[in-house]
N, C-alpha and C. Protein backbone atom coordinates (compact mmCIF):
# COMPACT_ATOMS: atom_id res chain seq x y z
N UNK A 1 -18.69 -10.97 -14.55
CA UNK A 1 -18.56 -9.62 -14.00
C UNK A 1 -17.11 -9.38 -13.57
N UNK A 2 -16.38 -8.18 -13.90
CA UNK A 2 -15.03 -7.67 -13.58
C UNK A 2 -14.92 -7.41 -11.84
N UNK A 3 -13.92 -7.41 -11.28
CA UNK A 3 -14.11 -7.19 -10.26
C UNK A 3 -13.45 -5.86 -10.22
N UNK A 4 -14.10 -5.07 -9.52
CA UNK A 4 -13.62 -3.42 -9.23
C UNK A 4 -12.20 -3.75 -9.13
N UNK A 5 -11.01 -2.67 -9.64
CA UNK A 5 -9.82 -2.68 -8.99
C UNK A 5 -10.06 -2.38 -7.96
N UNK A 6 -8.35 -2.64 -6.94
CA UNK A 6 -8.36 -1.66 -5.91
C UNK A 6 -7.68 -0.78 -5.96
N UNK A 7 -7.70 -0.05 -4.40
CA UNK A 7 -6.97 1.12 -4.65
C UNK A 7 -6.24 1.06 -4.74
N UNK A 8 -5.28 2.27 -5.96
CA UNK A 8 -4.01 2.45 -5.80
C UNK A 8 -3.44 3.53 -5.71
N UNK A 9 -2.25 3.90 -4.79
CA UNK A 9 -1.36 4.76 -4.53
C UNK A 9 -0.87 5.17 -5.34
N UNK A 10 -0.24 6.34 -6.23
CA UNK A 10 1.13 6.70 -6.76
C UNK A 10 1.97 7.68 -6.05
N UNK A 11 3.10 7.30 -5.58
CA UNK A 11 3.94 8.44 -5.14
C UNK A 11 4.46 9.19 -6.19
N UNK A 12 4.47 10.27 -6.72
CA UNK A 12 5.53 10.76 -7.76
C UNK A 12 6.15 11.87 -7.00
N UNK A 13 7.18 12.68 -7.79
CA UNK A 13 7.74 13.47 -7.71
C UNK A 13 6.88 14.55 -7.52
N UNK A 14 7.27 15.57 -6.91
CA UNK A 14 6.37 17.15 -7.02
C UNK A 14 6.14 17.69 -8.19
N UNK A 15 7.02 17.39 -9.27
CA UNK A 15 7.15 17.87 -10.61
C UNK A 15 6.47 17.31 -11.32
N UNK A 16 5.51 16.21 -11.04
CA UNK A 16 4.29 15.13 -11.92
C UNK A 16 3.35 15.19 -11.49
N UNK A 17 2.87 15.94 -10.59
CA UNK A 17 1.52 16.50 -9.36
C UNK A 17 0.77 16.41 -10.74
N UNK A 18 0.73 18.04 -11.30
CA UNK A 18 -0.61 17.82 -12.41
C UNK A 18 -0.52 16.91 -13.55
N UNK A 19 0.47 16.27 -13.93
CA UNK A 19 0.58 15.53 -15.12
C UNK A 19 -0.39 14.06 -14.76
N UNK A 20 0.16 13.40 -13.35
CA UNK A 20 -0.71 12.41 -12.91
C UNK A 20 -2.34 13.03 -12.80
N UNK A 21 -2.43 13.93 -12.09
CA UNK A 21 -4.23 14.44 -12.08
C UNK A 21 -4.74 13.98 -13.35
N UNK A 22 -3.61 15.01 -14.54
CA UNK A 22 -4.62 14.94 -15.68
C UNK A 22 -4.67 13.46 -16.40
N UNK A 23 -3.57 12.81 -16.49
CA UNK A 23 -4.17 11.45 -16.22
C UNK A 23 -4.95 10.74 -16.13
N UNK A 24 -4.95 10.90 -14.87
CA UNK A 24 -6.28 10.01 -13.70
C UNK A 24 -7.60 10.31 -14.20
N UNK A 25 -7.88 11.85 -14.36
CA UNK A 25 -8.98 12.73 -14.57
C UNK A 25 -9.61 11.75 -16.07
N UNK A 26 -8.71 11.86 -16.88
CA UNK A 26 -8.69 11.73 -18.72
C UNK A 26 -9.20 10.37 -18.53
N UNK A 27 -8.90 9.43 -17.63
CA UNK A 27 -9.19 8.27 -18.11
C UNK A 27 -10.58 7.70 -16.72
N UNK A 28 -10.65 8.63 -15.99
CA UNK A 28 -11.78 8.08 -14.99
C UNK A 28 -11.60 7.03 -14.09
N UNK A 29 -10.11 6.76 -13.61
CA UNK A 29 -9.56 5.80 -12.74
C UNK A 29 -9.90 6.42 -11.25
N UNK A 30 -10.78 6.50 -10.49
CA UNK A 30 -11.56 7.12 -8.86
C UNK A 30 -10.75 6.40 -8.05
N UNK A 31 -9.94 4.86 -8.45
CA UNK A 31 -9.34 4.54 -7.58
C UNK A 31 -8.19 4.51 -7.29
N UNK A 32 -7.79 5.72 -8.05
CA UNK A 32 -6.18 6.08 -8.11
C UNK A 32 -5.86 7.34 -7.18
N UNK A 33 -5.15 7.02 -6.35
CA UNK A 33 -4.87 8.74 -5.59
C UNK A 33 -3.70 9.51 -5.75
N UNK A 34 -2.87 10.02 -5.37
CA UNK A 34 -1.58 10.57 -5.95
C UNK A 34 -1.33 11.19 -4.45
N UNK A 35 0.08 11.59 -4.04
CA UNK A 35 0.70 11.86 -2.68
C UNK A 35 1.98 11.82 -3.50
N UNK A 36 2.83 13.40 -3.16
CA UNK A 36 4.03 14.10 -3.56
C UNK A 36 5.00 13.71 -2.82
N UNK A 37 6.54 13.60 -3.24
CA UNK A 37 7.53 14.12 -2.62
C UNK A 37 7.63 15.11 -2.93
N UNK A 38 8.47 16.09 -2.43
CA UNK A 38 8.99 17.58 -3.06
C UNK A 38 9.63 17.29 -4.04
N UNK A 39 9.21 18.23 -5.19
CA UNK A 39 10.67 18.35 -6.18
C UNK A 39 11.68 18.57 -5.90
N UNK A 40 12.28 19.46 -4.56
CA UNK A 40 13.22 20.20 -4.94
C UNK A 40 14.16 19.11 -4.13
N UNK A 41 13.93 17.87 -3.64
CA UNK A 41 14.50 16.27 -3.69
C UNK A 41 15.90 16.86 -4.64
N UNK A 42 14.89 16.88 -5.41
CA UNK A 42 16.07 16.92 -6.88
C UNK A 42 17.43 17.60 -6.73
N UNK A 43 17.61 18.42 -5.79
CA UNK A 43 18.97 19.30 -5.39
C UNK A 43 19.52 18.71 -4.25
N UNK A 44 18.88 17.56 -4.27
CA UNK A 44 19.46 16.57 -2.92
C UNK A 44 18.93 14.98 -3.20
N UNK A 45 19.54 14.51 -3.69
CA UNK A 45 18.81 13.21 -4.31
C UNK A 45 19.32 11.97 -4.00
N UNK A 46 20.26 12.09 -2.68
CA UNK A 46 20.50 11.20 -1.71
C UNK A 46 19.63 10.89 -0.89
N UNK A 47 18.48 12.09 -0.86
CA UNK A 47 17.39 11.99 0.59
C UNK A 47 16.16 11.02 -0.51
N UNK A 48 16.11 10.91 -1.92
CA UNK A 48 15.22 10.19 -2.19
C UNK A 48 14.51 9.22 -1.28
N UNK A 49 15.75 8.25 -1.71
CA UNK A 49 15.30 6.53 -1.46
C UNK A 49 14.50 6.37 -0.19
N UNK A 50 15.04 7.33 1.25
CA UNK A 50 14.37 6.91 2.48
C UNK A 50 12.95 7.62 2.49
N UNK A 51 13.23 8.97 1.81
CA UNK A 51 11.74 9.59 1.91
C UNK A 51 10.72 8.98 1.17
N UNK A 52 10.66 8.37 0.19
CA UNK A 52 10.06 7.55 -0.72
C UNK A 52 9.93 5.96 0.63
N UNK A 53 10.58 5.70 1.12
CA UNK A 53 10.26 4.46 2.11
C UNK A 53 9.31 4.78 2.83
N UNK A 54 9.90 5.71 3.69
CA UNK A 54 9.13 6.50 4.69
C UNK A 54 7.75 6.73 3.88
N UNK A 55 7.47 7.50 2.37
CA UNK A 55 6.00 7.71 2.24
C UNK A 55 5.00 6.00 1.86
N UNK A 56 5.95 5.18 1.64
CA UNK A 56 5.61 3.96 1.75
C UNK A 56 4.77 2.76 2.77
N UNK A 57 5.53 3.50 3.75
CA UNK A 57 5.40 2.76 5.28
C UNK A 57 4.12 3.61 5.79
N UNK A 58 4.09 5.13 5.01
CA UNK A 58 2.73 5.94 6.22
C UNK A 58 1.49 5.35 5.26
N UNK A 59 1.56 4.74 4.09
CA UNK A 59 0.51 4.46 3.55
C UNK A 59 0.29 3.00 2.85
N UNK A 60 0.72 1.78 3.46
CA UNK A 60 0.51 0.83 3.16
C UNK A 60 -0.51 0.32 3.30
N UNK A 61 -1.19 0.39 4.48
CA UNK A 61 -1.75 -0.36 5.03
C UNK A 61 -3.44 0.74 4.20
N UNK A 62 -3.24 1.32 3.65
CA UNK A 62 -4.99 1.72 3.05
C UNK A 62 -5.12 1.53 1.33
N UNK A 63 -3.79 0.82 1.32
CA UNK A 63 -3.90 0.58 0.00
C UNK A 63 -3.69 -0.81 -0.54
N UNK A 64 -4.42 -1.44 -1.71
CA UNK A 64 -3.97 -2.82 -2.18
C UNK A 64 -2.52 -2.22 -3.50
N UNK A 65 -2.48 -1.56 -3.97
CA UNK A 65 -1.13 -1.41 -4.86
C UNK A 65 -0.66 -0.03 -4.26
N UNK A 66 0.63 0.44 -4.43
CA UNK A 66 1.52 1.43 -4.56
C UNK A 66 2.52 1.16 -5.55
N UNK A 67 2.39 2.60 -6.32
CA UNK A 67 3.52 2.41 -7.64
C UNK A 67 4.23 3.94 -7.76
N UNK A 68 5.67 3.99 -8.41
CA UNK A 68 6.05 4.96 -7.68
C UNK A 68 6.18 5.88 -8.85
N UNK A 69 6.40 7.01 -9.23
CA UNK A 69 6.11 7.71 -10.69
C UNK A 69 7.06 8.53 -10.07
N UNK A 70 8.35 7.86 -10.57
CA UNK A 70 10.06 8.47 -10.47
C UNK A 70 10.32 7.90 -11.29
N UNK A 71 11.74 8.79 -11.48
CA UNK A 71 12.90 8.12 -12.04
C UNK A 71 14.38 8.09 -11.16
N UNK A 72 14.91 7.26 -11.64
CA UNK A 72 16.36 7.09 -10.68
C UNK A 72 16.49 8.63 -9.88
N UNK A 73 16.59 9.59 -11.04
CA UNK A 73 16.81 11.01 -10.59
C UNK A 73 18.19 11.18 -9.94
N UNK A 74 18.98 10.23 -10.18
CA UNK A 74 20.32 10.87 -9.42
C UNK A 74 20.53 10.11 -8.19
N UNK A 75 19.67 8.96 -8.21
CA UNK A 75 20.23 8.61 -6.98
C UNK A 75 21.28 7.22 -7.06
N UNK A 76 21.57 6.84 -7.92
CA UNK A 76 22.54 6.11 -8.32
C UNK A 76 22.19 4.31 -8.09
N UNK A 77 20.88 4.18 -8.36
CA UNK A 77 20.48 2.82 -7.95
C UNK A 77 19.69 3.09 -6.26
N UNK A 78 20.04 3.83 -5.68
CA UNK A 78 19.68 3.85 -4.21
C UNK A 78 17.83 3.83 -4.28
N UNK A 79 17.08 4.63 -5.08
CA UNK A 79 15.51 4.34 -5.29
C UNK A 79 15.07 3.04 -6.03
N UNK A 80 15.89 2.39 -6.68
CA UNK A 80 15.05 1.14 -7.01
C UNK A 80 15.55 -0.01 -5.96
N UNK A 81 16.50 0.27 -4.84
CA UNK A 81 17.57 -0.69 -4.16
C UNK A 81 15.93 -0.48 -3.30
N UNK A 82 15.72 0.98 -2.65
CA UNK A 82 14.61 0.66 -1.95
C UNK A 82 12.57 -0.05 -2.25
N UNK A 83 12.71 0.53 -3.49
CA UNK A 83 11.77 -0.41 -4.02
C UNK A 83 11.36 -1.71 -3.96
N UNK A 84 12.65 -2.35 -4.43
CA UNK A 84 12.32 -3.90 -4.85
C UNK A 84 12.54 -3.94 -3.53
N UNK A 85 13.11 -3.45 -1.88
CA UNK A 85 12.82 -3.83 -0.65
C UNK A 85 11.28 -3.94 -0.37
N UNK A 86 10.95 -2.71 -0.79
CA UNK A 86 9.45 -2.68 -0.47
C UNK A 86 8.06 -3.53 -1.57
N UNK A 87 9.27 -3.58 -2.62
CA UNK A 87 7.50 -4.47 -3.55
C UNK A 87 6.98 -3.57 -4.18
N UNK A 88 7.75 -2.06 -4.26
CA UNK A 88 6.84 -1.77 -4.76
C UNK A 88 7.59 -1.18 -6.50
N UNK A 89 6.63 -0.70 -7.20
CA UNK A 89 7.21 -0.78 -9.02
C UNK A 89 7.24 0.86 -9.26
N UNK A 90 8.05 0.86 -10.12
CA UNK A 90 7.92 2.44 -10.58
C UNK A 90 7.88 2.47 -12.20
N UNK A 91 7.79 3.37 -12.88
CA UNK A 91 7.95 3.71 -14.24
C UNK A 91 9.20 3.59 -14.39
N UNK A 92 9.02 2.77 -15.67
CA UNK A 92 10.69 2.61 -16.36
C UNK A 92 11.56 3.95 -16.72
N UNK A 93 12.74 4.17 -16.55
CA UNK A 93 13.41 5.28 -17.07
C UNK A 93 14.15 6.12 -16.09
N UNK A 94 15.07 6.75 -16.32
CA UNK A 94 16.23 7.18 -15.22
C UNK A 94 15.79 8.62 -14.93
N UNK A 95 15.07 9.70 -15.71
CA UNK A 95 14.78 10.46 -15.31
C UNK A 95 12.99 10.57 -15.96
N UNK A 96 12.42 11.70 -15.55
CA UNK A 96 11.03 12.46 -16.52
C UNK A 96 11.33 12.40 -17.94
N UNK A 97 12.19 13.25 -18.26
CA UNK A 97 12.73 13.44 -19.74
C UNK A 97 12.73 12.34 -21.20
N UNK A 98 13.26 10.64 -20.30
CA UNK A 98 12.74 9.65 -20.57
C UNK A 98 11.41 9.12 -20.77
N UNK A 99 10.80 9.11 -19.82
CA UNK A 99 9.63 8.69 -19.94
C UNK A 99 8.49 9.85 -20.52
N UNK A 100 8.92 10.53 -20.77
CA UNK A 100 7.77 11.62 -21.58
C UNK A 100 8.24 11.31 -22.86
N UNK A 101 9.41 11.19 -23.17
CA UNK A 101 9.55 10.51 -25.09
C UNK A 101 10.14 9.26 -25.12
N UNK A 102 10.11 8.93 -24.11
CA UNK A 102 9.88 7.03 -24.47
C UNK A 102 11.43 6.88 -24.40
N UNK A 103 12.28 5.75 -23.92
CA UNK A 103 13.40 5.71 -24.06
C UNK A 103 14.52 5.48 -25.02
N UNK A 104 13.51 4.81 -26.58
CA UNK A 104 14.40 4.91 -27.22
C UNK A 104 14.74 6.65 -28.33
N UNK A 105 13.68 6.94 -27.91
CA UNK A 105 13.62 8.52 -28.75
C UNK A 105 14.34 9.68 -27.47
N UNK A 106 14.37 8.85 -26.07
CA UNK A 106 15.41 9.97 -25.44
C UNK A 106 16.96 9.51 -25.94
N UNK A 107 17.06 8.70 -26.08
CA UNK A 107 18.40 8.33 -26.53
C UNK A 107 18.99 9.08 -27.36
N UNK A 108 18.17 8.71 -28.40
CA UNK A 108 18.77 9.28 -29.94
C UNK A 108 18.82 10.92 -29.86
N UNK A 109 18.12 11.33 -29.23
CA UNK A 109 17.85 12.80 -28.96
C UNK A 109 19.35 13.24 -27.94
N UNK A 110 19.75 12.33 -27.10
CA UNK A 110 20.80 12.81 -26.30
C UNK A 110 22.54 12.30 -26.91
N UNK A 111 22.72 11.12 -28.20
CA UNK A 111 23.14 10.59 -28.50
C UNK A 111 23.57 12.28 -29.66
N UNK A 112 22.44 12.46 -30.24
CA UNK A 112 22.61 13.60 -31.25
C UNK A 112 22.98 15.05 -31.19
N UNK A 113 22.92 15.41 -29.62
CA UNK A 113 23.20 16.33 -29.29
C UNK A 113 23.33 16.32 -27.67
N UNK A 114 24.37 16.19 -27.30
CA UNK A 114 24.85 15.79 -25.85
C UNK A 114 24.73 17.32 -24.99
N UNK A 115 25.10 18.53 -25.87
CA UNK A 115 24.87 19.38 -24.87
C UNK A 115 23.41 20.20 -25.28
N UNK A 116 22.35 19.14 -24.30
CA UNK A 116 21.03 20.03 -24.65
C UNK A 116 20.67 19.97 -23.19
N UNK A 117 19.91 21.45 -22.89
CA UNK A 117 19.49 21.82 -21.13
C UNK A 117 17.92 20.84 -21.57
N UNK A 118 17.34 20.61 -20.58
CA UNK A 118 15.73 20.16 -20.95
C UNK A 118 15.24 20.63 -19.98
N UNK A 119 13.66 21.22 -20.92
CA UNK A 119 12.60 21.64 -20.09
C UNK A 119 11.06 21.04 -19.93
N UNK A 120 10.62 20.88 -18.99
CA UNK A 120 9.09 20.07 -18.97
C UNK A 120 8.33 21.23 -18.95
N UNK A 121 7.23 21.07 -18.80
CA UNK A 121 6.42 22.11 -18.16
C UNK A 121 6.30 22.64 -16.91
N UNK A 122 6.85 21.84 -16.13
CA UNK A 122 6.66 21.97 -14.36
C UNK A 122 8.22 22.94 -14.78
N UNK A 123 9.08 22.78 -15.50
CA UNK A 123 10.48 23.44 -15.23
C UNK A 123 10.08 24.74 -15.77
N UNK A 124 9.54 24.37 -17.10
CA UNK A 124 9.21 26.18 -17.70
C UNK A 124 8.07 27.04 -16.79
N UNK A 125 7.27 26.28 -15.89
CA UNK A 125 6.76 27.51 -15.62
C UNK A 125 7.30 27.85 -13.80
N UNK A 126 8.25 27.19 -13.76
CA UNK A 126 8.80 27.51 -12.75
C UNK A 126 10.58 27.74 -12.67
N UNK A 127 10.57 28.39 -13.54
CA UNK A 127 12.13 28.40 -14.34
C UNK A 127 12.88 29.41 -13.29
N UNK A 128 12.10 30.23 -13.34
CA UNK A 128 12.73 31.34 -12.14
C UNK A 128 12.90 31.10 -11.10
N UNK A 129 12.41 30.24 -10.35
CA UNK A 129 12.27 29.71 -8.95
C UNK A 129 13.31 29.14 -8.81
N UNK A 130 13.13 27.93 -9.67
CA UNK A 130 14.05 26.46 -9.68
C UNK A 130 15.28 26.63 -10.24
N UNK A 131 15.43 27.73 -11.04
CA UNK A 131 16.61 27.28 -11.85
C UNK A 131 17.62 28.91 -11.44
N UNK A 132 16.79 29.59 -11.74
CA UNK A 132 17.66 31.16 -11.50
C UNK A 132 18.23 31.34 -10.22
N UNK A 133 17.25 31.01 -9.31
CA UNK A 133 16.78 31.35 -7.88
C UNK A 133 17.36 30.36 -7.32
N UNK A 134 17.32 29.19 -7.56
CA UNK A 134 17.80 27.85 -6.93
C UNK A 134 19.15 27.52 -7.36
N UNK A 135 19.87 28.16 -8.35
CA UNK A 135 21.00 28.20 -8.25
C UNK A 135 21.97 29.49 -8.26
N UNK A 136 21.03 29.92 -7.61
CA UNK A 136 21.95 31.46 -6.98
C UNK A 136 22.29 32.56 -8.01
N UNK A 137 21.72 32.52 -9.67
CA UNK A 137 22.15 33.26 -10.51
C UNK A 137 21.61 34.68 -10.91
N UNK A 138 20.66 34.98 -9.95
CA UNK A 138 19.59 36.00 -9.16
C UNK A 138 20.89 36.79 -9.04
N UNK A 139 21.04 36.02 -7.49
CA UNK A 139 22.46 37.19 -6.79
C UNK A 139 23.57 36.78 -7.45
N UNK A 140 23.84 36.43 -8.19
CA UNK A 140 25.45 35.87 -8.62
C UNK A 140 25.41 35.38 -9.94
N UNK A 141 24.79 36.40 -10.97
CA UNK A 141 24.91 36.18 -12.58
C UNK A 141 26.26 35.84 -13.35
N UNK A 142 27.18 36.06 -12.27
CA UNK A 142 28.61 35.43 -12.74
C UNK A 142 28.56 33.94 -12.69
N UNK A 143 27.94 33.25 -11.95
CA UNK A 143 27.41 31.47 -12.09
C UNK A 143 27.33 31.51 -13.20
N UNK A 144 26.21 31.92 -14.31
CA UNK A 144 25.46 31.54 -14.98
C UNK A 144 26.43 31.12 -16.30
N UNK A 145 27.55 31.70 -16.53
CA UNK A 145 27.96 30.82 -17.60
C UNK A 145 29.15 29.61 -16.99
N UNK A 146 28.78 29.39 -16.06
CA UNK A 146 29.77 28.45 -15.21
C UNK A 146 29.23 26.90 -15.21
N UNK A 147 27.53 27.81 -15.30
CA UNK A 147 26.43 26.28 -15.03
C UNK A 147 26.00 25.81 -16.43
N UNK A 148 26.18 27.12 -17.51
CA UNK A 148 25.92 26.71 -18.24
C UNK A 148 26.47 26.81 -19.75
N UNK A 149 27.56 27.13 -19.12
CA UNK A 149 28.27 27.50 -20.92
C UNK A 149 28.72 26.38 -21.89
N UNK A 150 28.74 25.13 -20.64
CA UNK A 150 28.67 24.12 -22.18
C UNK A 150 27.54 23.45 -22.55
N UNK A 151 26.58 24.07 -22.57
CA UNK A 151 25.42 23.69 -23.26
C UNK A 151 25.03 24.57 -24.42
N UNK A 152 24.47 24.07 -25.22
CA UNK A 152 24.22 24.72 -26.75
C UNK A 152 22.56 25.08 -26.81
N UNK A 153 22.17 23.87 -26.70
CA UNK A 153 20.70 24.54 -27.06
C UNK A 153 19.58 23.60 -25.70
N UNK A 154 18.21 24.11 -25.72
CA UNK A 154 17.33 24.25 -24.53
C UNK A 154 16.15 23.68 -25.16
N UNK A 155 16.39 22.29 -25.36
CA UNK A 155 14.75 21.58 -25.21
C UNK A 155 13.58 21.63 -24.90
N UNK A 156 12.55 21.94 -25.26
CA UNK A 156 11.55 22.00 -23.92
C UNK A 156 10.60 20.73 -24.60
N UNK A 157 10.36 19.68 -23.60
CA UNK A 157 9.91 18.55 -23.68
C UNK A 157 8.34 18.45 -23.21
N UNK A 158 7.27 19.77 -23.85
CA UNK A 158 6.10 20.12 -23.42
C UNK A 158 5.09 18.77 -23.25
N UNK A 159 4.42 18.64 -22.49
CA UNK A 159 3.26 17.61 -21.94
C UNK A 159 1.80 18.26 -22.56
N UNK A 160 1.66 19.46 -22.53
CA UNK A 160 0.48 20.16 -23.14
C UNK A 160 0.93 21.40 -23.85
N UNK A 161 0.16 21.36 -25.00
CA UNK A 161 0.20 22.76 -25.78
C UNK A 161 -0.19 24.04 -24.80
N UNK A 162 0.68 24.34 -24.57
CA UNK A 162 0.15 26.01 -24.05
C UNK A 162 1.33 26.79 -24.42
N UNK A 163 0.30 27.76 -24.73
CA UNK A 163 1.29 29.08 -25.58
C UNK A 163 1.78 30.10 -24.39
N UNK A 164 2.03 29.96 -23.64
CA UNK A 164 2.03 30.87 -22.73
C UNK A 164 3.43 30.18 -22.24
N UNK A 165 3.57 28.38 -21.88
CA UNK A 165 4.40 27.67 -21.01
C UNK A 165 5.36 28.03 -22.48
N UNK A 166 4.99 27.91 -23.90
CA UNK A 166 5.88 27.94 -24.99
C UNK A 166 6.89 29.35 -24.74
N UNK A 167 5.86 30.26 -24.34
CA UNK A 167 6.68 31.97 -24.56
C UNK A 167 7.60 31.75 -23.37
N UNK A 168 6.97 31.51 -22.18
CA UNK A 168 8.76 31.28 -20.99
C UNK A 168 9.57 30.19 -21.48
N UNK A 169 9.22 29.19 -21.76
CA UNK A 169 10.80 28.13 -22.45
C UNK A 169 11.38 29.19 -23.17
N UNK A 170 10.86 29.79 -24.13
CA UNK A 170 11.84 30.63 -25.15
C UNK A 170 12.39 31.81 -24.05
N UNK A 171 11.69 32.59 -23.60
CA UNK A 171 12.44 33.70 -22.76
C UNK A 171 13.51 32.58 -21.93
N UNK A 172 13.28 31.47 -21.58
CA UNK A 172 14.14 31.00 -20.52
C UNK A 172 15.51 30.44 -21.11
N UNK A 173 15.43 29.83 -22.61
CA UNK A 173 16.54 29.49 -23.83
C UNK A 173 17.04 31.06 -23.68
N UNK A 174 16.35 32.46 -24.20
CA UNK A 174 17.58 33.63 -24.31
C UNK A 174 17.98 34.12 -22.87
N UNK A 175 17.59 33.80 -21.81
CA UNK A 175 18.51 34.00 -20.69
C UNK A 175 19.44 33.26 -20.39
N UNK A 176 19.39 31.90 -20.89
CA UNK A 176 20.62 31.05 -20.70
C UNK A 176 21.79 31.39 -22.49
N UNK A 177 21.22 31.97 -22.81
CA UNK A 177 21.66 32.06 -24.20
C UNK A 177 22.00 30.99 -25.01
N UNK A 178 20.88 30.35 -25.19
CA UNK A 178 21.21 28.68 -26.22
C UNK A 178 19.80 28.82 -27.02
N UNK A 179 20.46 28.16 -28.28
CA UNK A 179 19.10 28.25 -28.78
C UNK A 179 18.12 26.85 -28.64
N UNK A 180 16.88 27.52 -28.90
CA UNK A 180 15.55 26.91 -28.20
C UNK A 180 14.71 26.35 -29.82
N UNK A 181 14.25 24.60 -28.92
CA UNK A 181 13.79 23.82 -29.47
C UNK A 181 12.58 23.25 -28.41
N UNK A 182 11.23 23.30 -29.66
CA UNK A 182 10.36 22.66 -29.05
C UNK A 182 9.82 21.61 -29.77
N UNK A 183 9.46 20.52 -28.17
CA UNK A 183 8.86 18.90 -28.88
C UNK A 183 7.73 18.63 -28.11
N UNK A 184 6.54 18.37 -28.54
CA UNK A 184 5.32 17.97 -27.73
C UNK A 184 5.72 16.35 -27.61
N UNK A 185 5.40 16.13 -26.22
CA UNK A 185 5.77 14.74 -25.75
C UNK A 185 4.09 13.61 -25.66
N UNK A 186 3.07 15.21 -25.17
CA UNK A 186 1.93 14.73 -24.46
C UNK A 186 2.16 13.82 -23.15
N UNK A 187 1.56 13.07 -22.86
CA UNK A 187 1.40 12.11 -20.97
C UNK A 187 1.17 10.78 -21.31
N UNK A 188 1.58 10.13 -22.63
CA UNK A 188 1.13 9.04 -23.26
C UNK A 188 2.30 8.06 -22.06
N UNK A 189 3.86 8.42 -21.89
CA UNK A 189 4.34 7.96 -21.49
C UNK A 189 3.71 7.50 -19.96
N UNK A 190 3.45 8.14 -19.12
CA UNK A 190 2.86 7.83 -17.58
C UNK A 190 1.33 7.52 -18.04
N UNK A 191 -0.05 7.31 -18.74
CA UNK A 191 -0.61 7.02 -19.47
C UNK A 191 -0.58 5.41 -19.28
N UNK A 192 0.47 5.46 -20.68
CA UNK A 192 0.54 3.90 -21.05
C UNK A 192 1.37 2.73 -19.35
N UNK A 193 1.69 3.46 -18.68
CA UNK A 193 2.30 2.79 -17.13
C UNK A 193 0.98 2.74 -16.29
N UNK A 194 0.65 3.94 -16.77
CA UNK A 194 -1.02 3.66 -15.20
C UNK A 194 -1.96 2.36 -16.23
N UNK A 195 -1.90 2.17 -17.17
CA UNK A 195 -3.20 1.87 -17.75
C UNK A 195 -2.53 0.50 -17.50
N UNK A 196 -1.45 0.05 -17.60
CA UNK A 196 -0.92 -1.49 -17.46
C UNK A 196 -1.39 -1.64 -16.08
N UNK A 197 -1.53 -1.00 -15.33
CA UNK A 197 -2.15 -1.64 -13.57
C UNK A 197 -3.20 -0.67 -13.51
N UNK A 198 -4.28 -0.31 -14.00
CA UNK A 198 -5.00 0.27 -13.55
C UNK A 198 -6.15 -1.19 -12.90
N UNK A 199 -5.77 -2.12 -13.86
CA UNK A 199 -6.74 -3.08 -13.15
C UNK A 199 -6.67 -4.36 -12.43
């Protein structure tokens, strides 16, 4: 007889909230829970490493594993410096972008075309928020070719077919004015990481 896993934690990013659900959901893991940092970390990604400790320390003690569903994100070594303090593991890869097409197909993809913007799904359907809005190009459309004029074209690195997340990547490629490319990644990447410890 197998012995039940135990529970396990994932911290991810705010920007992997539903990608982990659907996950969890797809494969029937009950003993997996999920607990956010904010995305918007990401416009400050010095505050990672301690907030990620800190969500470490409030939930050790109800769990037998914690694993962390990040990537470096900018913090320059400072999130895995706190990790291997704490024991605890994360998904391989320096950002999302990586680990949704695997690292040797982000390579070649960034190797082949260095100036490409990328979009997930959490970015396309929150493009206005995060990206217009969050970098001031709302009130100050004079930014916008400042942030982005050396970029050429606008990836969108979709997790699920939806035609709807497809039509804003494209409206969101002709507001930045680059042209727009789409690649289904699917969740195989965070997938194939939960399923190595699911037990």
């Amino acid at each position: 007889m197998t012995a039940a896993p135990g529970k396990t934690l994932l911290i991810a990013c705010g920007a992997l909230a539903e990608e982990c659900f659907a996950v969890i959901r797809a494969n029937g893991w009950d003993h997996m829970e999920v607990t956010c940092l904010p995305a918007k970390l990401h416009n400050r990604p010095a505050l990672i490493p301690e907030a990620m400790r800190k969500k470490i320390h409030e939930n050790r003690d109800r769990f037998d594993q914690i694993l962390a569903l990040y990537g470096d994100c900018g913090t320059g070594g400072g999130l895995d410096k706190v990790l291997k303090e704490e024991g605890v593991e994360r998904i391989a890869g320096a950002h999302c972008y990586e680990f949704y097409t695997g690292a040797t197909a982000f390579a070649a993809i960034a190797d082949a075309e260095p100036a490409t913007f990328y979009l997930t799904d959490f970015l396309a359907r929150h493009f206005d928020r995060l990206i217009i809005e969050g970098l001031g190009i709302d009130k100050h459309p004079e930014l916008l070719p400042l942030y982005f004029g050396n970029y050429e074209k606008l990836l969108y690195l979709s997790q699920i077919e939806n035609k709807d997340l497809q039509e804003k990547a494209r409206a969101a490629a002709d507001r930045l004015s680059l042209r727009y490319e789409y690649r289904f990644t699917g969740l195989s990447g965070i997938g194939d990481f939960l399923n190595q410890k699911a037990g």
